[in-house]
C-alpha atoms as a PDB file:
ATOM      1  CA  UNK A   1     199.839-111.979  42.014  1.00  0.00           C
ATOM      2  CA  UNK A   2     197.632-111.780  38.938  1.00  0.00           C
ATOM      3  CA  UNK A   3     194.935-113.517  40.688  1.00  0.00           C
ATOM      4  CA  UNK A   4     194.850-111.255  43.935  1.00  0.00           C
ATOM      5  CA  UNK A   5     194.560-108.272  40.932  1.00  0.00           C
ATOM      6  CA  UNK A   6     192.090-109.925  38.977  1.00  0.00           C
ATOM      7  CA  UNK A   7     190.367-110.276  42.307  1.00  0.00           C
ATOM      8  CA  UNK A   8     190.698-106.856  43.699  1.00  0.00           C
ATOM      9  CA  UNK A   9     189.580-105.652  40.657  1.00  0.00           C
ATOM     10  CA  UNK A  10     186.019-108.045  40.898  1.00  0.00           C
ATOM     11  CA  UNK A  11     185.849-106.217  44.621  1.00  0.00           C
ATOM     12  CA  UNK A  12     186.194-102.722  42.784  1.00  0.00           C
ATOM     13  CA  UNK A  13     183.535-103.287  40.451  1.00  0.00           C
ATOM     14  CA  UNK A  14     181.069-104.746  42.581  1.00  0.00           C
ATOM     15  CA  UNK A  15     181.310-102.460  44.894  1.00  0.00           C
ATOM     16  CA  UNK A  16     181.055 -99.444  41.785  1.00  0.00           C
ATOM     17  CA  UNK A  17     177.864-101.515  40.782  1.00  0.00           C
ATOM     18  CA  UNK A  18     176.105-101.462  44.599  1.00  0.00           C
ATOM     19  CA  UNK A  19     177.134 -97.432  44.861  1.00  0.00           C
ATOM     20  CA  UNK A  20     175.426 -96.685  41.789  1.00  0.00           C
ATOM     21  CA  UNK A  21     172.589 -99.212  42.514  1.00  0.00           C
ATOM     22  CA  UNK A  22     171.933 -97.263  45.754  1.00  0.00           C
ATOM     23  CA  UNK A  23     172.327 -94.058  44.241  1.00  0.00           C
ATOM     24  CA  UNK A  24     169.841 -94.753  42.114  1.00  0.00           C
ATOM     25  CA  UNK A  25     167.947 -95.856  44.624  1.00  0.00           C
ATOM     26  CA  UNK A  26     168.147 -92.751  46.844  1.00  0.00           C
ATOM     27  CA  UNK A  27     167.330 -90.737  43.567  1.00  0.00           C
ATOM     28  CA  UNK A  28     163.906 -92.659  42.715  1.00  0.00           C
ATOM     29  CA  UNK A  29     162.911 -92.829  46.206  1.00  0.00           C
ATOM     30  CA  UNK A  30     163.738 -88.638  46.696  1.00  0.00           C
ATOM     31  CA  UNK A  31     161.685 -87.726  42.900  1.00  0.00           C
ATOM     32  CA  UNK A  32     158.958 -90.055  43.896  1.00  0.00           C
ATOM     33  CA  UNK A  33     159.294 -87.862  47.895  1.00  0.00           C
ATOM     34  CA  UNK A  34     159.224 -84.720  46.236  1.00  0.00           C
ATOM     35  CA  UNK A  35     156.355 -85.244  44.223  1.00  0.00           C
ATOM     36  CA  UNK A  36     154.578 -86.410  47.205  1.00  0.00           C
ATOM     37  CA  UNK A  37     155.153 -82.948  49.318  1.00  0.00           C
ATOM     38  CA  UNK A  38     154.169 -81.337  45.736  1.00  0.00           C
ATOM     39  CA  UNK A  39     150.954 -82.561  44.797  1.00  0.00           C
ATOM     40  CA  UNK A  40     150.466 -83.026  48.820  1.00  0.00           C
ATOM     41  CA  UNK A  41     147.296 -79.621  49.554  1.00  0.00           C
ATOM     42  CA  UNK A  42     145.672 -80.813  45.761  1.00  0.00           C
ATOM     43  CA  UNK A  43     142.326 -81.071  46.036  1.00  0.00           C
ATOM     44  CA  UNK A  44     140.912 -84.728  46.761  1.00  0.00           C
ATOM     45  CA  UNK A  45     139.735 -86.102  42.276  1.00  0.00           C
ATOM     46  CA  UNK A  46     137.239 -88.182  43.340  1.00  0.00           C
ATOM     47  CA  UNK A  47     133.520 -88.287  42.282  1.00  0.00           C
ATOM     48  CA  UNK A  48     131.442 -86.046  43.597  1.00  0.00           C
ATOM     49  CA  UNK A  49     128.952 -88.919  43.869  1.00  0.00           C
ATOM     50  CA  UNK A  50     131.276 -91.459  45.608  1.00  0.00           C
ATOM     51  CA  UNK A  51     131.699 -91.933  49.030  1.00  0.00           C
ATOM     52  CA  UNK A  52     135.372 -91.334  51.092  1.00  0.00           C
ATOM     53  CA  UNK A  53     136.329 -93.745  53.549  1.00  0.00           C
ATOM     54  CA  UNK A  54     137.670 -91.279  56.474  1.00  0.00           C
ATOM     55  CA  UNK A  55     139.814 -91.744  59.264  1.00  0.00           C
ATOM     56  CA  UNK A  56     138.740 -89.839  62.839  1.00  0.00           C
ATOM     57  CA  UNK A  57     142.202 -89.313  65.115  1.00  0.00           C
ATOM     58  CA  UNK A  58     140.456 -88.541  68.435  1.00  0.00           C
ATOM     59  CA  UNK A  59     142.392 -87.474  71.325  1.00  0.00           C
ATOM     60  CA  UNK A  60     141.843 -87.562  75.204  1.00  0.00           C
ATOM     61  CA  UNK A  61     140.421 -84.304  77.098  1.00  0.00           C
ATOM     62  CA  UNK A  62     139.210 -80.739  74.699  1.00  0.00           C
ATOM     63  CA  UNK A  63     140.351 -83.166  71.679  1.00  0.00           C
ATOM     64  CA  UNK A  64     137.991 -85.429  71.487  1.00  0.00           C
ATOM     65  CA  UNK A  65     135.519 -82.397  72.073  1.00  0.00           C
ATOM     66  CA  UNK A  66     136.268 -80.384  69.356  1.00  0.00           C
ATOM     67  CA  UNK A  67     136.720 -83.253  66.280  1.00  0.00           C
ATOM     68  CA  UNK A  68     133.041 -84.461  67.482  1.00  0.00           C
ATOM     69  CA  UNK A  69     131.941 -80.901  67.329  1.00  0.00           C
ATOM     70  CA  UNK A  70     133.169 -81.094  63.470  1.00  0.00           C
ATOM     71  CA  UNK A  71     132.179 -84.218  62.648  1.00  0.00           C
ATOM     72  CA  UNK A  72     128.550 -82.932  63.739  1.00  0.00           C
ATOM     73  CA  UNK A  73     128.380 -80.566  60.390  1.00  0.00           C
ATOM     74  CA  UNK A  74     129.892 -83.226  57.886  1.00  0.00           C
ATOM     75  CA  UNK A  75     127.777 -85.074  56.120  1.00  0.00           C
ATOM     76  CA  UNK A  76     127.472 -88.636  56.858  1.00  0.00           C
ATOM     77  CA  UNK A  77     126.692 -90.295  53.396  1.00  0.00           C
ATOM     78  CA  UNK A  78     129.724 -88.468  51.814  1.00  0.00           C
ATOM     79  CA  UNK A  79     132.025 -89.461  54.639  1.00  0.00           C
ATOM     80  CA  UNK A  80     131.760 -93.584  55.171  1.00  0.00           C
ATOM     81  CA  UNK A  81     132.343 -95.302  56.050  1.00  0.00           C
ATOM     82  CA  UNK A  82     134.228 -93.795  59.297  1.00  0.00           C
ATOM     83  CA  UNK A  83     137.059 -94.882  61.039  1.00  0.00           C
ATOM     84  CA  UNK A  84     137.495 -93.246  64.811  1.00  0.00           C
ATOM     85  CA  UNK A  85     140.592 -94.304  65.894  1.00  0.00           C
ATOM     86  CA  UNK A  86     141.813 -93.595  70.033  1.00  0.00           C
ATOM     87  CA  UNK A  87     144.828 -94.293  72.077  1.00  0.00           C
ATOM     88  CA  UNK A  88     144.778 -97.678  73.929  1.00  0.00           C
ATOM     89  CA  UNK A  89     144.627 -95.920  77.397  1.00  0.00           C
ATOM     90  CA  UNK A  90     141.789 -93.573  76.346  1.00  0.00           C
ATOM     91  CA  UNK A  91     139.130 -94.843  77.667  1.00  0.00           C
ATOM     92  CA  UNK A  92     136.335 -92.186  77.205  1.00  0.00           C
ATOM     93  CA  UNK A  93     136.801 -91.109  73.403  1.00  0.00           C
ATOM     94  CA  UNK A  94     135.616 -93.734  71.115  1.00  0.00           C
ATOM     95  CA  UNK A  95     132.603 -94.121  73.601  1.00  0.00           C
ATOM     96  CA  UNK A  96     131.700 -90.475  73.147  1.00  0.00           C
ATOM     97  CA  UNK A  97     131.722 -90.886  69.028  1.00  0.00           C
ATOM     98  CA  UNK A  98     129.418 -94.040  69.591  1.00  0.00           C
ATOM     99  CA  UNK A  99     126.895 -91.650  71.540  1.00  0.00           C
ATOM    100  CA  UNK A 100     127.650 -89.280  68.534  1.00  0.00           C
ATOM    101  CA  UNK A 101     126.795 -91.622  66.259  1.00  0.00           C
ATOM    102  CA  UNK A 102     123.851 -92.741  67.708  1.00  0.00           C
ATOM    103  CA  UNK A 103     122.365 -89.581  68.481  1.00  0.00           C
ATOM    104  CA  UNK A 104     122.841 -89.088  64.317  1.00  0.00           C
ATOM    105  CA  UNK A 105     120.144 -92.541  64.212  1.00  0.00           C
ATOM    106  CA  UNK A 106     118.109 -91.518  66.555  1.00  0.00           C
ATOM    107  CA  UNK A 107     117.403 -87.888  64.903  1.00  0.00           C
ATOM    108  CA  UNK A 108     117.566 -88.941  61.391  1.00  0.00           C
ATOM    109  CA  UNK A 109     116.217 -92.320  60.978  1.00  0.00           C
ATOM    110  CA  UNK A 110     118.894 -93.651  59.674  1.00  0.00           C
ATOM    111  CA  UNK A 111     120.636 -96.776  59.755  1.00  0.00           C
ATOM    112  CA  UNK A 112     124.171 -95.158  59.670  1.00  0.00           C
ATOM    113  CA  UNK A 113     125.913 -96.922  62.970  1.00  0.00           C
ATOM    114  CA  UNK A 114     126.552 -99.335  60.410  1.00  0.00           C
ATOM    115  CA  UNK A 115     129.362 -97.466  58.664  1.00  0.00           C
ATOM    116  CA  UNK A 116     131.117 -96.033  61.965  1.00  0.00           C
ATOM    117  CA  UNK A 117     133.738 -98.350  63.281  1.00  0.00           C
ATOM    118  CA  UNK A 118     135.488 -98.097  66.331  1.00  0.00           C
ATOM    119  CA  UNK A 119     139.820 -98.600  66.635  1.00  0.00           C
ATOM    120  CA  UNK A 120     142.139 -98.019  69.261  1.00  0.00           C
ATOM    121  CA  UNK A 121     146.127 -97.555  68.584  1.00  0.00           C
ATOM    122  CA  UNK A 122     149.399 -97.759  71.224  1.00  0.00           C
ATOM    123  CA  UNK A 123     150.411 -94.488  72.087  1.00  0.00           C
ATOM    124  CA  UNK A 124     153.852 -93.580  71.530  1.00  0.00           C
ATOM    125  CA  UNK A 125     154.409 -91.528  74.774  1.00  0.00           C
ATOM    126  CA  UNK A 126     152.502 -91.687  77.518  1.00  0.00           C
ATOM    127  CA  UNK A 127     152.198 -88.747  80.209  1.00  0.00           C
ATOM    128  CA  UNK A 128     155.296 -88.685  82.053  1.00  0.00           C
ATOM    129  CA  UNK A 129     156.763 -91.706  80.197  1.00  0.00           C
ATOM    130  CA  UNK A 130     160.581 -91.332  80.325  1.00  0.00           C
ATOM    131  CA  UNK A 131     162.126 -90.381  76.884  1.00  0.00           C
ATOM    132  CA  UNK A 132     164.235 -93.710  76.826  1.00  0.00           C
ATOM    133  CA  UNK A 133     161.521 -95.941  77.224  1.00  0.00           C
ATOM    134  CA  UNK A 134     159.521 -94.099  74.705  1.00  0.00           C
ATOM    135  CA  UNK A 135     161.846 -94.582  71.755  1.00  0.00           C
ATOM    136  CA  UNK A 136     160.418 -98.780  72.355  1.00  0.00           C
ATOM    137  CA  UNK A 137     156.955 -97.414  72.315  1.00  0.00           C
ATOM    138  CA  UNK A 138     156.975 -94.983  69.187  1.00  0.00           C
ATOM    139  CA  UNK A 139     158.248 -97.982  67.291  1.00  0.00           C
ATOM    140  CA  UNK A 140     155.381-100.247  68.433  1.00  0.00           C
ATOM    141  CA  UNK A 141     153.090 -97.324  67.928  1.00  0.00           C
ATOM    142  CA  UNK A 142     154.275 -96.307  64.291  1.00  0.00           C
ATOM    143  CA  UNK A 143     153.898-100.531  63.341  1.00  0.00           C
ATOM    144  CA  UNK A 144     150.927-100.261  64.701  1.00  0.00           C
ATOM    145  CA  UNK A 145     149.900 -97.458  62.824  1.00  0.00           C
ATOM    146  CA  UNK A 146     151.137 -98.699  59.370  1.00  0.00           C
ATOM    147  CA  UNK A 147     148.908-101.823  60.037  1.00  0.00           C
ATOM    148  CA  UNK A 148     146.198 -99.669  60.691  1.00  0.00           C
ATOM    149  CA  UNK A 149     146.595 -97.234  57.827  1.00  0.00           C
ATOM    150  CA  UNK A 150     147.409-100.315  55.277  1.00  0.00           C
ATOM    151  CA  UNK A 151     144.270-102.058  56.811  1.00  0.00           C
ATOM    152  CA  UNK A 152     141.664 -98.564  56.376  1.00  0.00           C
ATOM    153  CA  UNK A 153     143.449 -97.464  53.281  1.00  0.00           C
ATOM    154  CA  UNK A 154     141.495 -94.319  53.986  1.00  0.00           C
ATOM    155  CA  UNK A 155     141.414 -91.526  51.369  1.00  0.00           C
ATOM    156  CA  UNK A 156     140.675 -88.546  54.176  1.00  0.00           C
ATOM    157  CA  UNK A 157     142.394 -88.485  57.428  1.00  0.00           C
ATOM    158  CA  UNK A 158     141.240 -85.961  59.957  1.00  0.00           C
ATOM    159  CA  UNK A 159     143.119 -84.680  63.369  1.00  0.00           C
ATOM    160  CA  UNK A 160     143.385 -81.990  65.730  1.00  0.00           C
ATOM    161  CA  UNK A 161     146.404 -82.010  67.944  1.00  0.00           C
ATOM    162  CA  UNK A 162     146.816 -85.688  69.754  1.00  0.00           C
ATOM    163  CA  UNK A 163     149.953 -86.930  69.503  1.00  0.00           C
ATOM    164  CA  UNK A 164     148.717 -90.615  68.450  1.00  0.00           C
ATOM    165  CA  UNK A 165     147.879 -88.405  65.086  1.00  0.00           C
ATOM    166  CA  UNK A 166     151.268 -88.411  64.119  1.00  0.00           C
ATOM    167  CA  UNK A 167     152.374 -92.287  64.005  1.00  0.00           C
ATOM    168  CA  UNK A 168     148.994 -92.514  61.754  1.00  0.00           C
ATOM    169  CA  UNK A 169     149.776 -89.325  59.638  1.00  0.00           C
ATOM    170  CA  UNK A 170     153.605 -90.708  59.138  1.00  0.00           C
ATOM    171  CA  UNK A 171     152.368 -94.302  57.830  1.00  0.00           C
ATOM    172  CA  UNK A 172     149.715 -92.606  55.342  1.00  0.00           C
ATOM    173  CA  UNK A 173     152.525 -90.696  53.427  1.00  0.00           C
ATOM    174  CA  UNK A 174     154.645 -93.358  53.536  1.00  0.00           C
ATOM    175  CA  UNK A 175     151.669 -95.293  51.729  1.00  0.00           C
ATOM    176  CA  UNK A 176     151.492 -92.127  49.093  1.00  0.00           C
ATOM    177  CA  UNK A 177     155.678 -92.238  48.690  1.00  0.00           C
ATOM    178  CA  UNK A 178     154.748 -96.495  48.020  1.00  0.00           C
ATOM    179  CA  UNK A 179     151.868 -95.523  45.887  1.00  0.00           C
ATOM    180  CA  UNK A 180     149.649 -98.048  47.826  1.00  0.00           C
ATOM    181  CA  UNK A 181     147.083 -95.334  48.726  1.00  0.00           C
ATOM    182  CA  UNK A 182     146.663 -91.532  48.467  1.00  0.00           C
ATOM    183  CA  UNK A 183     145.203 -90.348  52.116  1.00  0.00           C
ATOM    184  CA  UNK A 184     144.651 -86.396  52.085  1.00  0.00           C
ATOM    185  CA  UNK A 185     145.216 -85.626  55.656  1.00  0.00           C
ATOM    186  CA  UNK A 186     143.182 -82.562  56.929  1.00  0.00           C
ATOM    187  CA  UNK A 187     144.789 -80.982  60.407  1.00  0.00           C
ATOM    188  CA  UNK A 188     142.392 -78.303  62.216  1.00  0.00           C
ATOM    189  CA  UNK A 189     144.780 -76.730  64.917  1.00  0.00           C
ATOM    190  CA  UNK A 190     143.057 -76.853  68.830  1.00  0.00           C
ATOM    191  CA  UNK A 191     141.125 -73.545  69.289  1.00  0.00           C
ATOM    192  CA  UNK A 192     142.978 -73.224  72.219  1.00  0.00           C
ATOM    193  CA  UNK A 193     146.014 -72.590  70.207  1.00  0.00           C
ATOM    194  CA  UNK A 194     145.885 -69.005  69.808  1.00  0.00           C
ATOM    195  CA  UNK A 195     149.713 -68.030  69.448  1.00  0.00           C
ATOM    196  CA  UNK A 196     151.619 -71.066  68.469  1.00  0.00           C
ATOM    197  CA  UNK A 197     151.049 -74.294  67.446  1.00  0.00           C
ATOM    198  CA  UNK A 198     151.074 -77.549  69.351  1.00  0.00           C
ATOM    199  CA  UNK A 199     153.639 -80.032  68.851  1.00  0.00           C
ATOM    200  CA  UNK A 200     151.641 -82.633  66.469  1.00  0.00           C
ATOM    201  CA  UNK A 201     150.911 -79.358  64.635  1.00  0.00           C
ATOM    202  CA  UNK A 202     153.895 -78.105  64.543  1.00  0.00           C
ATOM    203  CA  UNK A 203     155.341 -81.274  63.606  1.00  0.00           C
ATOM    204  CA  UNK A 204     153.031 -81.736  60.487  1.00  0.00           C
ATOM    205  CA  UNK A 205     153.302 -78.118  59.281  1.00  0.00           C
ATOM    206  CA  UNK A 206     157.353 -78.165  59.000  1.00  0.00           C
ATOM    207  CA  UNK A 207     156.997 -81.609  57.820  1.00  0.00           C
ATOM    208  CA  UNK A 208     154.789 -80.651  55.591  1.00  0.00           C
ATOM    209  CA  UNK A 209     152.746 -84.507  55.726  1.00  0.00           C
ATOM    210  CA  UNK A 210     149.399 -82.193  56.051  1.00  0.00           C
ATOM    211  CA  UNK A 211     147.716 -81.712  52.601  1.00  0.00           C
ATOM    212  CA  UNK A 212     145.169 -78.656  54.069  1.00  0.00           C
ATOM    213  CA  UNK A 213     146.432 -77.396  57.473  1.00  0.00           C
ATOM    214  CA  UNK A 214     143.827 -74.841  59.179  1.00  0.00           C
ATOM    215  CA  UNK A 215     144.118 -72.311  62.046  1.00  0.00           C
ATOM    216  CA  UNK A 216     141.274 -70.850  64.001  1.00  0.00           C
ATOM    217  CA  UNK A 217     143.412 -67.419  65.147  1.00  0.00           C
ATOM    218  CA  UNK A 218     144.281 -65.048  62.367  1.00  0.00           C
ATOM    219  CA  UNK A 219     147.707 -64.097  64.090  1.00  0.00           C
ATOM    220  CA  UNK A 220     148.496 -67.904  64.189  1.00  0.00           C
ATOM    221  CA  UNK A 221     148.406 -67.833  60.490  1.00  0.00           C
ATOM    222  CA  UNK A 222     150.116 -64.570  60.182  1.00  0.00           C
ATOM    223  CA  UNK A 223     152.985 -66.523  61.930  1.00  0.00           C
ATOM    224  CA  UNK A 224     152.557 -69.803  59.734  1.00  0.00           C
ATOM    225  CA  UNK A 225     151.869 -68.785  56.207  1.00  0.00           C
ATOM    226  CA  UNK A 226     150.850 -72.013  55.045  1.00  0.00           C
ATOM    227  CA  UNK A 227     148.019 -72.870  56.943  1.00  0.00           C
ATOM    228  CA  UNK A 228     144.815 -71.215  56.317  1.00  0.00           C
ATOM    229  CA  UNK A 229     142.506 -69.238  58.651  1.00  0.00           C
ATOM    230  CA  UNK A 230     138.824 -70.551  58.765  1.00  0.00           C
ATOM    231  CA  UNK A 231     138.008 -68.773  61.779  1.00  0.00           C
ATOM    232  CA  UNK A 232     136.234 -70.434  64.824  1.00  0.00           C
ATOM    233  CA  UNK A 233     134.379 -73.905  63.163  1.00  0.00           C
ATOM    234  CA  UNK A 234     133.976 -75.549  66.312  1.00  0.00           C
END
């Protein structure tokens, strides 16, 4: 009788010990979240001398179209190198950015081809996909991505709308809650989006994973306070 106390009471405490090991678990992990989403829309500290590696999310269709038309105005030596990342199925994207790319050696001289690099990524969902068969694929997709994003390490992260953004976006906070690698991940919302957002932006403006989140339709930003009008940049 003694024993089977004695013994209950070693269940008690063990199991006291694991709840307050996970609890303070869960309270590390949700200080360490919350400063995250805080210092998450900081400006980038690095040297204004120092080149940012830079991940390109490029999407199939008016996507694709629109990030190359921004990518145009940046400037080369103070993004590299460059990372354009495409679905698996997208066949035309990353071949567009290595015309891009060229076209930037061809006009300027310069041996820059050098620090553009060329990825593809599974897509979570494809068009039409059933929504059971999908929950598989995001899972392959987001490993994908964290192998991707732990492989880059990139400091800048730019998208527009493709879903395959979101897998990568997930992975790089997931790196900042770690403290592997602080991304800053700039989201420029589709022109085409003039009264609401699209999902991917939608889903990184409530989730708040986008440091700088920008809208090209004042009444779009009227509607989401957070992001900030810049107007038509494309």
């Amino acid at each position: 009788m003694v024993y089977v106390i004695i013994s209950t009471m070693d269940d008690i405490c063990n199991i006291s010990m694991l709840a307050i090991i996970v609890s303070a678990v869960v309270v590390v992990v949700s200080i360490r979240v919350a400063f995250v989403l805080y210092k998450c829309g900081k400006p980038l500290h690095v040297s204004t001398l120092k080149p940012v590696s830079t991940l390109i999310v490029l999407g199939s269709g008016g996507h694709t179209a629109e990030m190359l038309n921004l990518i145009k105005v940046l400037k080369k030596e103070r993004f590299n190198p460059r990372y354009y990342i495409a679905a698996m199925t997208d066949n035309m994207s990353l071949e567009k950015a290595k015309v891009l790319e060229e076209s930037t050696i061809h006009e300027t001289g310069a041996r820059d081809l050098e620090n553009a690099r060329f990825m593809q990524i599974y897509r979570s969902r494809e068009v039409g996909q059933s929504y059971v068969t999908s929950i598989g694929t995001t899972l392959i997709a987001m490993a994908h991505a964290m192998w991707l994003i732990i492989k880059i390490r990139p400091q800048v992260i730019l998208c527009n709308g493709p879903g395959t953004c979101i897998p990568l976006c997930a992975a790089a906070f997931l790196l900042k809650i770690a403290g592997i690698r602080w991304s800053s991940i700039f989201y420029v919302e589709s022109i085409a989006r003039v009264r609401k957002l699209s999902l991917s932006g939608l889903l990184l403006y409530k989730s708040r994973l986008a440091d700088q989140f920008f809208v090209q339709w004042p009444q779009l930003q009227r509607k989401y306070p957070r992001a900030q009008y810049v107007g038509c940049i494309m």
